[in-house]
N, C-alpha and C. Protein backbone atom coordinates (compact mmCIF):
# COMPACT_ATOMS: atom_id res chain seq x y z
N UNK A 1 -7.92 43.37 4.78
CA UNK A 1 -7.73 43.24 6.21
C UNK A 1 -7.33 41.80 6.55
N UNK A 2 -6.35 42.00 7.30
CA UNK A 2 -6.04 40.43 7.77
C UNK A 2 -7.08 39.92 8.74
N UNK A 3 -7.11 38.61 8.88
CA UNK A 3 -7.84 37.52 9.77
C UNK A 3 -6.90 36.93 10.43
N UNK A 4 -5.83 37.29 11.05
CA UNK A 4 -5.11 36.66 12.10
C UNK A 4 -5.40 37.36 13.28
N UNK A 5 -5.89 36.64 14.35
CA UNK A 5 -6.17 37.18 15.74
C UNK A 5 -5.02 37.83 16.33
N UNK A 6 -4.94 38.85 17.14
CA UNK A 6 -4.23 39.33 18.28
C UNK A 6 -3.92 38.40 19.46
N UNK A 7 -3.11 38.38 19.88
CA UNK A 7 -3.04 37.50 21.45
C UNK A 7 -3.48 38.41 22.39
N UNK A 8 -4.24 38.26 22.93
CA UNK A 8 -5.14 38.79 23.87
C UNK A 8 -4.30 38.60 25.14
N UNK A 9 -3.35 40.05 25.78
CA UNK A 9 -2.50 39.51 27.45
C UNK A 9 -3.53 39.90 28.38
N UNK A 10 -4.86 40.21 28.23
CA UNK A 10 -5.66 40.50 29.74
C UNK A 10 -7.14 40.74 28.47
N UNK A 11 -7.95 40.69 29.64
CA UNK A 11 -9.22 40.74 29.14
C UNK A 11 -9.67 42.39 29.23
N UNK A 12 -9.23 43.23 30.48
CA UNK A 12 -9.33 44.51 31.17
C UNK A 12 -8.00 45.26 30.04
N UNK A 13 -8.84 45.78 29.05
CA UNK A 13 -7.49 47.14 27.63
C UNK A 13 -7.00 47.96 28.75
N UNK A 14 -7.16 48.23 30.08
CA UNK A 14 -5.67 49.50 30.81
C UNK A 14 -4.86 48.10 31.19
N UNK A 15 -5.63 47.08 31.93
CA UNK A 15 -4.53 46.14 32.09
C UNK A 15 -3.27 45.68 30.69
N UNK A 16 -4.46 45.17 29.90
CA UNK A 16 -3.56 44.84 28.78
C UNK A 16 -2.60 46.09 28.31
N UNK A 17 -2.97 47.51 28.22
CA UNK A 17 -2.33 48.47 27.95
C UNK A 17 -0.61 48.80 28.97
N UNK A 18 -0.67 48.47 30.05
CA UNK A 18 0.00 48.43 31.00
C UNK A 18 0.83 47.29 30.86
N UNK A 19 0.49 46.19 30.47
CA UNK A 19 1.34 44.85 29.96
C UNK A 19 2.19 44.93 28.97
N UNK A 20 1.38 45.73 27.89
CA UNK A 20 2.55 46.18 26.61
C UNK A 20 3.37 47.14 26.78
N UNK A 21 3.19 47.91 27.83
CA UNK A 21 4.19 48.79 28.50
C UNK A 21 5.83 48.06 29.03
N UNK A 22 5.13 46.80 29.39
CA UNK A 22 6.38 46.26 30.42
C UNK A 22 6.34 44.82 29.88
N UNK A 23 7.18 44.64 28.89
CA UNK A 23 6.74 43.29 28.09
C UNK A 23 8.34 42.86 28.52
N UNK A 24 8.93 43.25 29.61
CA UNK A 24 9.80 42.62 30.10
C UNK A 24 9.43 41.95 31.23
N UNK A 25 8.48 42.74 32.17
CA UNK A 25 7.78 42.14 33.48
C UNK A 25 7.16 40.77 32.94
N UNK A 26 6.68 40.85 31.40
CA UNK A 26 5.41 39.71 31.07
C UNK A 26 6.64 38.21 30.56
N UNK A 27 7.52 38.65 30.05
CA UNK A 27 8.55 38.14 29.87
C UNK A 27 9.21 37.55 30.56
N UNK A 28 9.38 37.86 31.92
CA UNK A 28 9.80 37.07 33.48
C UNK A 28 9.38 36.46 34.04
N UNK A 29 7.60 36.74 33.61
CA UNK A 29 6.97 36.36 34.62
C UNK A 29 5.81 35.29 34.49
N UNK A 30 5.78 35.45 32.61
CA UNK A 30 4.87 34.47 31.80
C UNK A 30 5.55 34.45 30.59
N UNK A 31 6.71 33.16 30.47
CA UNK A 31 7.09 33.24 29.41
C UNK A 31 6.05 32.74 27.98
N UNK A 32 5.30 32.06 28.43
CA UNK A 32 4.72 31.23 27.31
C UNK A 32 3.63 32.46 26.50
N UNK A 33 2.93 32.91 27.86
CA UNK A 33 2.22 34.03 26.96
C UNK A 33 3.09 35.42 26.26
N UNK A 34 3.92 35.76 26.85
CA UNK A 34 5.00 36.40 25.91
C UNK A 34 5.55 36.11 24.76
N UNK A 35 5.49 34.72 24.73
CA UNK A 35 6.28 34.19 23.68
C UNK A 35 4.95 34.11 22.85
N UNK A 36 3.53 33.43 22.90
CA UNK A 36 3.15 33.27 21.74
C UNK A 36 2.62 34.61 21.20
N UNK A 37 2.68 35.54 21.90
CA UNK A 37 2.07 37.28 21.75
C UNK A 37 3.04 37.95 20.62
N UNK A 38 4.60 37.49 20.99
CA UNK A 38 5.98 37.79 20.26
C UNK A 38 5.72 37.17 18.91
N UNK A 39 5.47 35.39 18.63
CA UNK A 39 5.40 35.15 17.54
C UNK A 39 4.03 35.31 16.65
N UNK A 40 3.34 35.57 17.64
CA UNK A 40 1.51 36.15 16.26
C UNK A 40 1.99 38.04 16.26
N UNK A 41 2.54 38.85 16.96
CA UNK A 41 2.83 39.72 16.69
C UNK A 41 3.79 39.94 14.72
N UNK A 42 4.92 39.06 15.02
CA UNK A 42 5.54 38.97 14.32
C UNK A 42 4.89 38.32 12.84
N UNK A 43 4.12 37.93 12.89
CA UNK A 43 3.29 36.82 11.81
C UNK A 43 2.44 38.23 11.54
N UNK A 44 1.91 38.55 12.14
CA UNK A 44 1.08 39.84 11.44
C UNK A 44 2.12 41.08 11.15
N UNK A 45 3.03 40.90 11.58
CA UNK A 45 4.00 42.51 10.68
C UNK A 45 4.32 41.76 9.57
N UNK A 46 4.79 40.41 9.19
CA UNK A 46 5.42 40.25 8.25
C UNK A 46 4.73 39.99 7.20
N UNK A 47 2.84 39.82 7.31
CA UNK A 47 1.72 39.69 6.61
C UNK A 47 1.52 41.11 5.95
């Protein structure tokens, strides 16, 4: 099992569930947390 954390976009899982729905809204509207969610996403597929 890996030990790299998730980026956490909300504390409330329907909120956060609803965020990964529309990761274009999160993308417009918070780039920085999009972006580091995009690159630890990516760090754990390629793990």
């Amino acid at each position: 099992m890996l030990e790299i954390p998730k980026v956490r976009l909300h504390d409330d899982p329907e909120v956060e569930g609803q965020m990964k729905s529309r990761m274009d809204e999160l993308r417009a509207q918070n780039w920085e947390l999009y972006r580091r969610y995009a690159i630890q996403d990516a760090v754990i597929c390629a793990e």
